[in-house]
Protein backbone atom coordinates (compact mmCIF):
# COMPACT_ATOMS: atom_id res chain seq x y z
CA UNK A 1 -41.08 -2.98 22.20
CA UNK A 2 -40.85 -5.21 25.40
CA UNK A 3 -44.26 -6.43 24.85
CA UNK A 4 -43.36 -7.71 21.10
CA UNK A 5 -40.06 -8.89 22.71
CA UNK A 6 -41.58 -10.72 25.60
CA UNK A 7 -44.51 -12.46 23.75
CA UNK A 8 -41.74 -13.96 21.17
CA UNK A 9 -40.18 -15.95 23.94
CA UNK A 10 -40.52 -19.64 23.65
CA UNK A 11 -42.16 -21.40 27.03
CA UNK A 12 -43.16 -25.27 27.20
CA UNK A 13 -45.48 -26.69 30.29
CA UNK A 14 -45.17 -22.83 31.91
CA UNK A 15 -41.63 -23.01 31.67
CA UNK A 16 -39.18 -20.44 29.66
CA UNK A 17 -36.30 -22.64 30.29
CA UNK A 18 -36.43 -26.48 29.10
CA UNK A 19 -35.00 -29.21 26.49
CA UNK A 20 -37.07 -30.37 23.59
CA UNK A 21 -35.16 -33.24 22.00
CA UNK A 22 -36.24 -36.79 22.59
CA UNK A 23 -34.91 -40.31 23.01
CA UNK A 24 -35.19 -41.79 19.93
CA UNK A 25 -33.26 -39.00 18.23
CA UNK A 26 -30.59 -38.80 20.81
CA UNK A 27 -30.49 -42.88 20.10
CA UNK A 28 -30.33 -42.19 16.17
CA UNK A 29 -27.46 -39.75 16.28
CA UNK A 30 -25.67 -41.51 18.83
CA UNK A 31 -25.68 -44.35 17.02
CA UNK A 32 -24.78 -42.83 13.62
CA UNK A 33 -21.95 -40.81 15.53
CA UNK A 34 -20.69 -44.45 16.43
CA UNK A 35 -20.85 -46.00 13.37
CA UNK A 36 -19.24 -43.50 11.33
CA UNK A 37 -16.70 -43.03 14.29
CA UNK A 38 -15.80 -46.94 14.03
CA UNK A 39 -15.74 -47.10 10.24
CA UNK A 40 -13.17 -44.44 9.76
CA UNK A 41 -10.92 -45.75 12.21
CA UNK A 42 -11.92 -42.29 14.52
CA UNK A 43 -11.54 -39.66 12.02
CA UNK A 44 -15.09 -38.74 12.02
CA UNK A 45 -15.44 -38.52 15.51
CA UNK A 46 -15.15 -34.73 15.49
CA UNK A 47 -18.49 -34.96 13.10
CA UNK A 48 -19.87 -36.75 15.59
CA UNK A 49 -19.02 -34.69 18.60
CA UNK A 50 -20.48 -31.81 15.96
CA UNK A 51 -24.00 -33.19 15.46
CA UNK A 52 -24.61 -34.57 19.19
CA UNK A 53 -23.84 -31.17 20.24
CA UNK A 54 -25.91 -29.48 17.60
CA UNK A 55 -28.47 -32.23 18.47
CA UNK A 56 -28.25 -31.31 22.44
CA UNK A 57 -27.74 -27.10 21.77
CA UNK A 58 -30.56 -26.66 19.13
CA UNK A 59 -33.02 -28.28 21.76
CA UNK A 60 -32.40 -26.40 24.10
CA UNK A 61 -34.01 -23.14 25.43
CA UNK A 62 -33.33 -20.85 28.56
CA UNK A 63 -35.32 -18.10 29.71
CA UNK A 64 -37.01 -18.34 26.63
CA UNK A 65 -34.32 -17.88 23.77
CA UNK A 66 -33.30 -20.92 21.66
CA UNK A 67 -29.78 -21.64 21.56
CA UNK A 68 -28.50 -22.31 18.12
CA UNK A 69 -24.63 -24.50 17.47
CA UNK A 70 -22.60 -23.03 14.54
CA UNK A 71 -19.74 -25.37 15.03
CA UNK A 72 -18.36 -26.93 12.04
CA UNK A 73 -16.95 -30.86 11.93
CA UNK A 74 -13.99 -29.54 9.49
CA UNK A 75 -13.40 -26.30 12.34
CA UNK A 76 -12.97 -28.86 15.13
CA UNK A 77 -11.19 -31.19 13.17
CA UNK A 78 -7.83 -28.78 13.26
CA UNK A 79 -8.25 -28.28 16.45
CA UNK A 80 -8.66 -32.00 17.70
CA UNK A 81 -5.54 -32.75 15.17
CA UNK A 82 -3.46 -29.91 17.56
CA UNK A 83 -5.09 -30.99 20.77
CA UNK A 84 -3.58 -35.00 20.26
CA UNK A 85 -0.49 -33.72 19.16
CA UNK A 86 -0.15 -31.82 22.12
CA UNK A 87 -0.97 -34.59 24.25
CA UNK A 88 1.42 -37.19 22.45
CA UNK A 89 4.14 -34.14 23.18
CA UNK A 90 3.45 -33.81 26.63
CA UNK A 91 3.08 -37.37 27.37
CA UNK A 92 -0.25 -37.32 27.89
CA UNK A 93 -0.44 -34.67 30.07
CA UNK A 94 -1.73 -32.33 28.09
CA UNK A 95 -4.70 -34.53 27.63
CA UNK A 96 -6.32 -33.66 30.89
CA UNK A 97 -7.28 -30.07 29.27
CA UNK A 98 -8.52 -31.19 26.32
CA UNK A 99 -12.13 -31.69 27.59
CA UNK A 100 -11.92 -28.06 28.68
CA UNK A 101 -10.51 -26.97 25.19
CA UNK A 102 -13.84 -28.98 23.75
CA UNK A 103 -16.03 -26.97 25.94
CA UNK A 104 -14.66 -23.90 25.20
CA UNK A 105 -14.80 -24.48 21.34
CA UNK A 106 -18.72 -25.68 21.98
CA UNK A 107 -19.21 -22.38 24.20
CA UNK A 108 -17.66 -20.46 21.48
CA UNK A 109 -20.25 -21.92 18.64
CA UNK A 110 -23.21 -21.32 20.76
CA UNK A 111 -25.19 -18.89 20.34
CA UNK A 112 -28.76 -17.31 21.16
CA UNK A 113 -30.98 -17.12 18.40
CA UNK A 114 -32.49 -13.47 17.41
């Protein structure tokens, strides 16, 4: 069994850990994400956050294993609506953990592929 399980693993130039996206797709969604960001006035910015991080998670692979993003735009949007009314409560100050709530609802939806 660790023979089947070790000859499944993904490697790229010798490597088992590496990132195999490339520019002109990180251009193309970054650019959509914009777009569609400034068109609705910022409420698709959480579907943009969504597919850049899909885009950047689903490339990626460490020791082997493929990481796979199962984060949803419409599961982040309740959670960005809550995170900006906490920081219009708090004057702001709540704002400074909101990065670290995004990262921990991107670590959440990230997962190794079987």
């Amino acid at each position: 069994m660790e023979t089947s399980t070790r000859s499944a693993l993904e490697q790229r130039n010798g490597r088992q850990s590496f990132f195999d996206g490339g520019l002109f797709q990180l251009i193309g969604w970054s650019l959509l994400g914009l777009i569609a960001t400034v068109l609705s006035f910022g409420l698709l910015y959480p579907w943009s956050l969504c597919r850049l991080f899909g885009w950047r998670i689903n490339h990626t692979v460490i020791d082997g294993r493929r990481l796979h993003f199962s984060g949803s735009a419409a599961g982040l949007f309740g959670n960005w609506i809550k995170w900006w009314a906490l920081t219009i409560i708090t004057f702001g100050i709540y704002g400074f953990w909101v990065r670290i709530k995004l990262e921990d609802w991107k670590a959440k939806h990230t997962h190794f592929v079987s």
